[in-house]
C-alpha atoms as a PDB file:
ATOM      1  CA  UNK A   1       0.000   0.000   0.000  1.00  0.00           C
ATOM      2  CA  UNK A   2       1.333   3.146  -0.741  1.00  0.00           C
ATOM      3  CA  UNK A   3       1.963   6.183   1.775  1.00  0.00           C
ATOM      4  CA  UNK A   4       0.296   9.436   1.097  1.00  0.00           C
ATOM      5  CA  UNK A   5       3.640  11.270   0.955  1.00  0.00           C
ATOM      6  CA  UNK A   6       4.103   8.639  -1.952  1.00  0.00           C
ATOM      7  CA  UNK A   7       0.720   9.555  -3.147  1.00  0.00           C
ATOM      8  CA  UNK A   8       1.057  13.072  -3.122  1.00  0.00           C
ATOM      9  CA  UNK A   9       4.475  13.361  -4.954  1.00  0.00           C
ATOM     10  CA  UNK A  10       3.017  11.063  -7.844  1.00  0.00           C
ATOM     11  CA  UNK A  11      -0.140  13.397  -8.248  1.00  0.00           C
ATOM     12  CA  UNK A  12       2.575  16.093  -8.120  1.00  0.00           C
ATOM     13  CA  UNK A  13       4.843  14.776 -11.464  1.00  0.00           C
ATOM     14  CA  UNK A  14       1.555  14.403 -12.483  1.00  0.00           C
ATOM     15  CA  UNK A  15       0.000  17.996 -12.579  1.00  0.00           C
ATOM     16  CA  UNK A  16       3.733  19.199 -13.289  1.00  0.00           C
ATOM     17  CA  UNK A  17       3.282  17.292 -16.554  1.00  0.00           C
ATOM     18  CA  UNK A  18       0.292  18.465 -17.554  1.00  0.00           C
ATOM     19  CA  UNK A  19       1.284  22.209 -17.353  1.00  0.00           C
ATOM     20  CA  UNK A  20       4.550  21.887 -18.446  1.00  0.00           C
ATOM     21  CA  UNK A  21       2.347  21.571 -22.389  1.00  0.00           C
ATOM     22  CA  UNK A  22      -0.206  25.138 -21.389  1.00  0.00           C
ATOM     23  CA  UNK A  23       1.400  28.520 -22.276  1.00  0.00           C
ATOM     24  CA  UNK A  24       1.869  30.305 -18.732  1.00  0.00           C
ATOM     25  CA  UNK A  25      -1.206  32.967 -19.601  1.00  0.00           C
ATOM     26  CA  UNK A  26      -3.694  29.744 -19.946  1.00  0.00           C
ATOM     27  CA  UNK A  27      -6.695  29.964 -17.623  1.00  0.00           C
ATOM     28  CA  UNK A  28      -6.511  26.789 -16.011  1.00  0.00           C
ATOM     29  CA  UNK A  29      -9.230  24.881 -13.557  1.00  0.00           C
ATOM     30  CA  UNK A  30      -8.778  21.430 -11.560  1.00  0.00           C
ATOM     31  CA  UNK A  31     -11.701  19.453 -11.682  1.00  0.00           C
ATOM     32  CA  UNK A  32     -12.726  16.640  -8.986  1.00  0.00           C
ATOM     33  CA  UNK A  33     -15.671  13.962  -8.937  1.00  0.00           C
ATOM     34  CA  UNK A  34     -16.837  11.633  -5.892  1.00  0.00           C
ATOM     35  CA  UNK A  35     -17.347   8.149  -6.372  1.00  0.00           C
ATOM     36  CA  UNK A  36     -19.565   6.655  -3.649  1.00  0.00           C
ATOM     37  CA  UNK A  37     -17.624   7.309  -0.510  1.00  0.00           C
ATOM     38  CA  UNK A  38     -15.597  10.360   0.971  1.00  0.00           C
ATOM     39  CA  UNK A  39     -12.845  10.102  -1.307  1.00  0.00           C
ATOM     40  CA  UNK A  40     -12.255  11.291  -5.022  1.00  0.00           C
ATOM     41  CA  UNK A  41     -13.157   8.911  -7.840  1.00  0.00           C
ATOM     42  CA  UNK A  42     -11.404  11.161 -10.710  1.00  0.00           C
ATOM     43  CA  UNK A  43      -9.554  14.747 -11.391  1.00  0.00           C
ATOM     44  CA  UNK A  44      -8.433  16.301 -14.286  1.00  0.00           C
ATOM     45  CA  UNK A  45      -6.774  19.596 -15.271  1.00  0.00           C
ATOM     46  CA  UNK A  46      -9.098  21.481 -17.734  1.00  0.00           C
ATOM     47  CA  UNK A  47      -8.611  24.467 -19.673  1.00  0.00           C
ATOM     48  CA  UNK A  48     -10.364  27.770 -21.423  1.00  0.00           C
ATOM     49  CA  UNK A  49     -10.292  27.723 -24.817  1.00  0.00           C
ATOM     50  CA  UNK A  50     -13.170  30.065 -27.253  1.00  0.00           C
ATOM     51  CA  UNK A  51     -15.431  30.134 -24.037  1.00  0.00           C
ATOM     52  CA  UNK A  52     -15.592  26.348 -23.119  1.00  0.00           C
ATOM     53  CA  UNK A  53     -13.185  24.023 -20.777  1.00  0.00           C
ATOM     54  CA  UNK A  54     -11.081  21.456 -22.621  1.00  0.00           C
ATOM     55  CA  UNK A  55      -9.857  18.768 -20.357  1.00  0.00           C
ATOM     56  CA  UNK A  56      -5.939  18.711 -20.978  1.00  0.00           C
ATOM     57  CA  UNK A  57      -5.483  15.560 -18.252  1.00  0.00           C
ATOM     58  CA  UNK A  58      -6.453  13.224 -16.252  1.00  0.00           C
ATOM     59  CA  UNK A  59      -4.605  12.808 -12.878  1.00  0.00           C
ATOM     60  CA  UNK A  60      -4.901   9.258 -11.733  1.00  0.00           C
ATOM     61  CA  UNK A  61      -3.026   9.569  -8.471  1.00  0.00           C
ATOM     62  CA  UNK A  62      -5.899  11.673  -7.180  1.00  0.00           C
ATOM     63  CA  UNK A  63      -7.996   9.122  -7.078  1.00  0.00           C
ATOM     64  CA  UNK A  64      -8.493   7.934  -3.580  1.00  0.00           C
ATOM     65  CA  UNK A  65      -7.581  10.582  -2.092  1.00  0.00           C
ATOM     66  CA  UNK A  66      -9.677  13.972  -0.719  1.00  0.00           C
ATOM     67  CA  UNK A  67      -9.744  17.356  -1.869  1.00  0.00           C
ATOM     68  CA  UNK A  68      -7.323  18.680   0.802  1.00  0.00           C
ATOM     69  CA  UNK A  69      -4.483  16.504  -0.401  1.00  0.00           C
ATOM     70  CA  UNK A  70      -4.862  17.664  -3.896  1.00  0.00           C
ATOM     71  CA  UNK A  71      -4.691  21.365  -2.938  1.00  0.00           C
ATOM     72  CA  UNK A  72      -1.723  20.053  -1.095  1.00  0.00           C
ATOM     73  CA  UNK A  73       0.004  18.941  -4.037  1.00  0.00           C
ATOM     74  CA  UNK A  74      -0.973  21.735  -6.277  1.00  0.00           C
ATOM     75  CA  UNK A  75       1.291  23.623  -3.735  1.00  0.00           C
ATOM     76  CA  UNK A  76       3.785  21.635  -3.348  1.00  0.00           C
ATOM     77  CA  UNK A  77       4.174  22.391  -7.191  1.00  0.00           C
ATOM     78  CA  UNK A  78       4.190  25.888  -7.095  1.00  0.00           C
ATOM     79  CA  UNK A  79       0.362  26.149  -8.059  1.00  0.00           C
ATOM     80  CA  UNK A  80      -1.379  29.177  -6.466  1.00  0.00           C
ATOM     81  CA  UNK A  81      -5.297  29.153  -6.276  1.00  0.00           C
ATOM     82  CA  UNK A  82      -7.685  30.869  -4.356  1.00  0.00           C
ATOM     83  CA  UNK A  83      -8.518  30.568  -0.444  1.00  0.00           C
ATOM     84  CA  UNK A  84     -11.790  31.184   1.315  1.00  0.00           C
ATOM     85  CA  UNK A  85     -12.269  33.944   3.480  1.00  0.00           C
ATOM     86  CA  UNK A  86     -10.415  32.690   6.321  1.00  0.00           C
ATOM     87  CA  UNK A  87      -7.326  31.134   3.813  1.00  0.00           C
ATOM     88  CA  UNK A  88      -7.578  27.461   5.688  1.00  0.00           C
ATOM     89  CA  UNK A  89      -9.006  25.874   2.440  1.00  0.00           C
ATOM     90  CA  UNK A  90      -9.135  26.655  -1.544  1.00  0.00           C
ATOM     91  CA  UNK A  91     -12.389  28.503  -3.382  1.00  0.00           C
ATOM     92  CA  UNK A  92     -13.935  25.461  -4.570  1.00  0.00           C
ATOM     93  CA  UNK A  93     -17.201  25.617  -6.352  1.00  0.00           C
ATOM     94  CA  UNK A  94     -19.434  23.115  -7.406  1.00  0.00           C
ATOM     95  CA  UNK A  95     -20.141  21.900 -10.807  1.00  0.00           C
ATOM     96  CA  UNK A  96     -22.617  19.458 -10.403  1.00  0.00           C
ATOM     97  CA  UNK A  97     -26.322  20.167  -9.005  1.00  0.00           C
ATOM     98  CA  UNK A  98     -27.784  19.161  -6.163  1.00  0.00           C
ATOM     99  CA  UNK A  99     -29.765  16.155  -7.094  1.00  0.00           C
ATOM    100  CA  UNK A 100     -26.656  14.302  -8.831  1.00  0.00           C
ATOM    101  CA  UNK A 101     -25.521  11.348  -7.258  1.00  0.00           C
ATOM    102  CA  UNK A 102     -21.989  11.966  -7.865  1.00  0.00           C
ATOM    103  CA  UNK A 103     -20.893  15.594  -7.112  1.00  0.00           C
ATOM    104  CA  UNK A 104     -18.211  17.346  -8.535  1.00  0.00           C
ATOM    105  CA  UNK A 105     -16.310  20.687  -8.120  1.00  0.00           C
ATOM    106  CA  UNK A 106     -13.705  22.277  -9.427  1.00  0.00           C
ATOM    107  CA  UNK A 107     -10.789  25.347  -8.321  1.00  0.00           C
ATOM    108  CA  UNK A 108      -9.277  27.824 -10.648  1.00  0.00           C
ATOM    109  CA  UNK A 109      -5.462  27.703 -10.309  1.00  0.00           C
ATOM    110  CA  UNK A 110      -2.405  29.900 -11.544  1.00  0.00           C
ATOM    111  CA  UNK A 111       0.071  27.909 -12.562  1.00  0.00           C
ATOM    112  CA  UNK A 112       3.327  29.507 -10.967  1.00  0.00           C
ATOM    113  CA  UNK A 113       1.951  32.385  -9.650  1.00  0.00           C
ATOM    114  CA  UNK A 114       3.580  33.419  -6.410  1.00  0.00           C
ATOM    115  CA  UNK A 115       2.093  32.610  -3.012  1.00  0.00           C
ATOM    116  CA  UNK A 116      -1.166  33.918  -2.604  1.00  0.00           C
ATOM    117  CA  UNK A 117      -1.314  35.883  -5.906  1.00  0.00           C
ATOM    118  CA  UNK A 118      -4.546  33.673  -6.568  1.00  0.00           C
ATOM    119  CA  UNK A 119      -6.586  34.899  -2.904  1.00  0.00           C
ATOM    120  CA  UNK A 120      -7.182  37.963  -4.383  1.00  0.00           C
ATOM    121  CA  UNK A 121      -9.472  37.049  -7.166  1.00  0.00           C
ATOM    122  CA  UNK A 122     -13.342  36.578  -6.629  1.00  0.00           C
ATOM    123  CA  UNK A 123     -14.570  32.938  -6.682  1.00  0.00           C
ATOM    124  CA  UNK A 124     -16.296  33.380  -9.926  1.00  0.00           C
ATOM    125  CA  UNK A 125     -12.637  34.200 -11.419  1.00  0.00           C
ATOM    126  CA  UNK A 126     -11.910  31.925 -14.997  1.00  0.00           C
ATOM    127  CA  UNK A 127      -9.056  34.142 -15.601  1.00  0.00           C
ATOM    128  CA  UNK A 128      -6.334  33.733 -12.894  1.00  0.00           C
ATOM    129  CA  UNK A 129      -2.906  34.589 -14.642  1.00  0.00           C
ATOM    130  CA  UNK A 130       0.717  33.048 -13.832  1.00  0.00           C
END
């Protein structure tokens, strides 16, 4: 069984590869589904493009695992994204509605922005520039 610390550094080489391919001015959004249970059944990293989100990758070593230890490795790679009011956890917003049995949500990053460059945007924010 592997550790988290294991867990977290693969899901780590995993987001680094899929923005090492975006230009640094992409608009960029994680997005996370629940299976049955408390923990996540699939992420991906989608992006802007002519008004609509393309999905640019999947991240497999998310799966398992709960939204906090994503937004954990999203920092550990240098990915900034917005905090709620009181900065313990990221801006997530929900994507699915209420009567879906799966529910997803999803956080607007900046890919190499500087710490905390991303808490100053509102939630509703698509465009959150490195």
């Amino acid at each position: 069984m592997m550790t988290s610390a294991t867990r977290l550094g693969e899901l780590g080489a995993q987001i680094r590869a899929v923005l090492a391919h975006l230009p640094a001015d992409a608009d960029v959004t994680v997005r996370v589904r629940y299976g049955a249970g408390p923990d996540l059944a699939a992420a991906s990293v989608w992006v802007a493009s002519g008004g609509d989100l393309v999905r640019m990758g999947d991240l497999p070593a998310a799966v398992g695992l709960r939204m906090g230890l994503v937004e954990q490795a999203l920092s550990q790679v240098g990915v900034s994204y917005p905090r709620t009011d009181l900065g313990l956890r990221a801006r997530w917003r929900r994507i699915t509605g209420p009567d879906e049995a799966m529910p997803g949500y999803e956080l607007t990053v900046a890919p190499g922005a500087p710490a905390g460059a991303a808490d100053a945007a509102p939630a509703e924010s698509r465009s959150l520039r490195a």
